[in-house]
N, C-alpha and C. Protein backbone atom coordinates (compact mmCIF):
# COMPACT_ATOMS: atom_id res chain seq x y z
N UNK A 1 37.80 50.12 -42.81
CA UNK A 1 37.47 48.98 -42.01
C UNK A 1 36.48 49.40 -40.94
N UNK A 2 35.59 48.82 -40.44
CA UNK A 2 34.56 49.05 -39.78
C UNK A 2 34.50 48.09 -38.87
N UNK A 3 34.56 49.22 -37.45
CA UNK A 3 34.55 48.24 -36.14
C UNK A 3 32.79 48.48 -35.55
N UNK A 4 32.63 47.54 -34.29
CA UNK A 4 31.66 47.34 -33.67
C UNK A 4 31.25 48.66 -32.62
N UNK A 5 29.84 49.19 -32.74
CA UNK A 5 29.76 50.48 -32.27
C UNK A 5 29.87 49.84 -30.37
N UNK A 6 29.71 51.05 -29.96
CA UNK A 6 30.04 50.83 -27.84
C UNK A 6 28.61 50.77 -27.62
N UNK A 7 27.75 50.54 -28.24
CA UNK A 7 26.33 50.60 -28.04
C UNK A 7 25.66 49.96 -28.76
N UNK A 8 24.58 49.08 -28.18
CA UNK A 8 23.71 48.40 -28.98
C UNK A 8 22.67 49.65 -29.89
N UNK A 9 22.89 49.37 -31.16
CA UNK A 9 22.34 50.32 -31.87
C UNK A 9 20.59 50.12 -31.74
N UNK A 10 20.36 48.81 -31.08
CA UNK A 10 19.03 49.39 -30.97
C UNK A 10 18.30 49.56 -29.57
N UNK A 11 18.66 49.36 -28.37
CA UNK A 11 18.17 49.52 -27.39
C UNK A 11 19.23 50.82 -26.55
N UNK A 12 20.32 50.47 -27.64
CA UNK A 12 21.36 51.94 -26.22
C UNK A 12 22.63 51.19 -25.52
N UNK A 13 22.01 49.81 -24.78
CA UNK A 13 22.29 49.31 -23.95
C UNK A 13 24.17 49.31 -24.04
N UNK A 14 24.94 49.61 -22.77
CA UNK A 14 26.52 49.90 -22.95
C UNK A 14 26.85 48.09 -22.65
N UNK A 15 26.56 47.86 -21.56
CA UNK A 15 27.09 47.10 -20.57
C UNK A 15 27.40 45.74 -20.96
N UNK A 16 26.27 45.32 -21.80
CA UNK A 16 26.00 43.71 -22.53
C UNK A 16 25.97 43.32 -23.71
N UNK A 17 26.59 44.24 -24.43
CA UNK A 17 27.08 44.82 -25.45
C UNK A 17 28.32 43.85 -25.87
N UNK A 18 28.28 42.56 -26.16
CA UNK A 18 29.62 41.65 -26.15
C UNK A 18 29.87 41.18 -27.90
N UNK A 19 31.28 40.71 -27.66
CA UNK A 19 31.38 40.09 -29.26
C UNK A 19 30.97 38.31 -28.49
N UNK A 20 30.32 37.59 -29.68
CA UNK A 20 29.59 36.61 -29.19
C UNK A 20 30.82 35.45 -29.96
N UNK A 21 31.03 35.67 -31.07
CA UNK A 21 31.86 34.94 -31.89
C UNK A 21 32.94 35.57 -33.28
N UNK A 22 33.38 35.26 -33.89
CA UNK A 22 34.80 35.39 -34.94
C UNK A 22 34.67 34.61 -35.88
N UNK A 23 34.81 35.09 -37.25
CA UNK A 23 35.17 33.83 -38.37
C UNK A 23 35.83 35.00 -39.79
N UNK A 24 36.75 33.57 -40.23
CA UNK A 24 36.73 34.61 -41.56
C UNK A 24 35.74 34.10 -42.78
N UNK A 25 36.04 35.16 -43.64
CA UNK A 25 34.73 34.65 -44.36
C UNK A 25 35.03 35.58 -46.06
N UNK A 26 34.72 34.96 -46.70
CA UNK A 26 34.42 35.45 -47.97
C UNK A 26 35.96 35.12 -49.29
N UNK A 27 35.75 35.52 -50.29
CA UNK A 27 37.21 35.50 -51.46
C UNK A 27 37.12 37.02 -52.00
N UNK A 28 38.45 37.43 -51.63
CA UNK A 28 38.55 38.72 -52.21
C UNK A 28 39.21 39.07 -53.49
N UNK A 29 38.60 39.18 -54.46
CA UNK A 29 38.63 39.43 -55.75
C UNK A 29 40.01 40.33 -56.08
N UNK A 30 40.03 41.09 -55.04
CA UNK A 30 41.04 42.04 -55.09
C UNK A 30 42.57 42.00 -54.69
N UNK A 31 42.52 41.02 -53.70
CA UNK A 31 43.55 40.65 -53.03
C UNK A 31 44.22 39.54 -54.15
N UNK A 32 43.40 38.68 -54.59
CA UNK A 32 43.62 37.93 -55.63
C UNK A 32 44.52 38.57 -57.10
N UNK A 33 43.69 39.57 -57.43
CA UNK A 33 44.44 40.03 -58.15
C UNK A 33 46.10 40.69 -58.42
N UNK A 34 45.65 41.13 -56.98
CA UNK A 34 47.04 42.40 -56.40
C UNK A 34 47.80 40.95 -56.39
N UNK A 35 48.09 39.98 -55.62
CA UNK A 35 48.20 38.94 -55.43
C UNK A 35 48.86 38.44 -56.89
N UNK A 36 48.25 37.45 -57.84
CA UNK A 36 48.77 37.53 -59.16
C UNK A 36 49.36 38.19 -59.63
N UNK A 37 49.49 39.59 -59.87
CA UNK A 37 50.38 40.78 -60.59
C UNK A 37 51.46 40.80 -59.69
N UNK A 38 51.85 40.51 -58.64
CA UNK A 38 53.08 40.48 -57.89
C UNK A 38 53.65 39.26 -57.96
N UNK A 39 52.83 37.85 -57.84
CA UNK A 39 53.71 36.16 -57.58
C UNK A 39 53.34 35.75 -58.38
N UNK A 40 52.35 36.13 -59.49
CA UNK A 40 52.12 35.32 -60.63
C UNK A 40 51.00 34.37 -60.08
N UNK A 41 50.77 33.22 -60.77
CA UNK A 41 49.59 32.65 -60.71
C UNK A 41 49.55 32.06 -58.81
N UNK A 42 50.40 31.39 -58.22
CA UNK A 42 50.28 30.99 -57.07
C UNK A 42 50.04 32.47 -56.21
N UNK A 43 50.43 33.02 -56.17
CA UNK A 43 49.53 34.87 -55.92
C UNK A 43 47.97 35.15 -55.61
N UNK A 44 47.41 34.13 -56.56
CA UNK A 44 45.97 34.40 -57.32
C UNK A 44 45.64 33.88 -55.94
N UNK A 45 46.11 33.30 -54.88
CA UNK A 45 45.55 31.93 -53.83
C UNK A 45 45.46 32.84 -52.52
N UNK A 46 45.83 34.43 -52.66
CA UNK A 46 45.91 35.22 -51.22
C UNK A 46 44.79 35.49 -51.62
N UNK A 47 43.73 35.97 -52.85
CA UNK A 47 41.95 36.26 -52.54
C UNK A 47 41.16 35.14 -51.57
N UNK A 48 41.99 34.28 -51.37
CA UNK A 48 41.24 33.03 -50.44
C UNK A 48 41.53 33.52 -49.29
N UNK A 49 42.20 34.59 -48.61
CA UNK A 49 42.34 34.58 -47.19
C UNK A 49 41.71 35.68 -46.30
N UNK A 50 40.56 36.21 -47.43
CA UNK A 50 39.08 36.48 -47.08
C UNK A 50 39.47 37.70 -45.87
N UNK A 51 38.42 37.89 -45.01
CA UNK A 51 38.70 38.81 -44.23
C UNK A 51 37.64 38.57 -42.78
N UNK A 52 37.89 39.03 -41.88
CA UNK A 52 38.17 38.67 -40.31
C UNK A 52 36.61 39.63 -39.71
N UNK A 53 35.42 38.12 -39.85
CA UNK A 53 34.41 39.12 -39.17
C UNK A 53 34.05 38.98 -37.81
N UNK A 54 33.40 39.57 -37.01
CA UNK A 54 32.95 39.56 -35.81
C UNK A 54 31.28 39.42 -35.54
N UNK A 55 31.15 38.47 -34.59
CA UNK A 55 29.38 38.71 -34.06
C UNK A 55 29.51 39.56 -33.16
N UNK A 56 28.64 40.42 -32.75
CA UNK A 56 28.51 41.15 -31.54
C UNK A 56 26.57 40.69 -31.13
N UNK A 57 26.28 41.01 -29.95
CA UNK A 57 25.02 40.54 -30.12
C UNK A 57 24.54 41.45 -28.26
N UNK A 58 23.28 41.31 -28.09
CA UNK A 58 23.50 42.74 -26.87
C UNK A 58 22.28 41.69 -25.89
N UNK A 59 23.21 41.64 -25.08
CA UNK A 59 22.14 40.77 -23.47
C UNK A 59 20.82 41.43 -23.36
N UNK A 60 20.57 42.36 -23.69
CA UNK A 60 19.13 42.99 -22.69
C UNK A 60 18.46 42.84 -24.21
N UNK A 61 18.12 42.77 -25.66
CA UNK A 61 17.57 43.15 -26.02
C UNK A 61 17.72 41.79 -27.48
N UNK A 62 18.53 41.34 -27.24
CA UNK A 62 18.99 39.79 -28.24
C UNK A 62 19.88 40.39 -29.29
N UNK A 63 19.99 41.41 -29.92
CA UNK A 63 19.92 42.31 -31.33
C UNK A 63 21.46 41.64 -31.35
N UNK A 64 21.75 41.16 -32.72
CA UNK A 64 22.89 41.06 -33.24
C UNK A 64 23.08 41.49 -34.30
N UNK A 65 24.68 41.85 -34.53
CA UNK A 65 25.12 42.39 -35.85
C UNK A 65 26.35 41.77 -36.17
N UNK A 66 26.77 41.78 -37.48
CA UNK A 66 28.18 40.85 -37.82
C UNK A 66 28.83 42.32 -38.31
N UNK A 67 30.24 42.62 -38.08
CA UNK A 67 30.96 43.17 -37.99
C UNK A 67 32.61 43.20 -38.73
N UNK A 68 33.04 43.71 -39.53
CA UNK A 68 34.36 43.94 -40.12
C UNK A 68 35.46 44.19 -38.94
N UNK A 69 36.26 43.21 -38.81
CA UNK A 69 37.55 43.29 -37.67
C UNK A 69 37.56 42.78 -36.86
């Protein structure tokens, strides 16, 4: 899992360095599966509960990145 670095990766900057927003997002193929082989077909419906990203975005320099966690 991959978190948000303490530094804007392109100017440096520590200070303004914020998470801007949150969403989840995507179907995981995998979870789905693992999912089915354990509850059977209603199982198949946990690849829908995707996974938990982050904006981060940096005051002095605009630069944003979307982020895992």
């Amino acid at each position: 899992m991959g978190y948000a670095p303490l530094r804007c990766p392109r100017c440096g900057e520590i200070t303004l360095w914020k998470k801007s927003d949150s969403s989840y997002k995507g179907f995981s193929v995998g979870k789905a599966i693992v999912g089915s082989s354990i509850f059977g077909p209603l199982g198949a419906s946990a690849g829908a509960l995707g996974k938990r990203k982050s904006r981060y975005r940096c005051g002095k320099c605009g630069y944003s990145e979307e982020f895992d966690g």
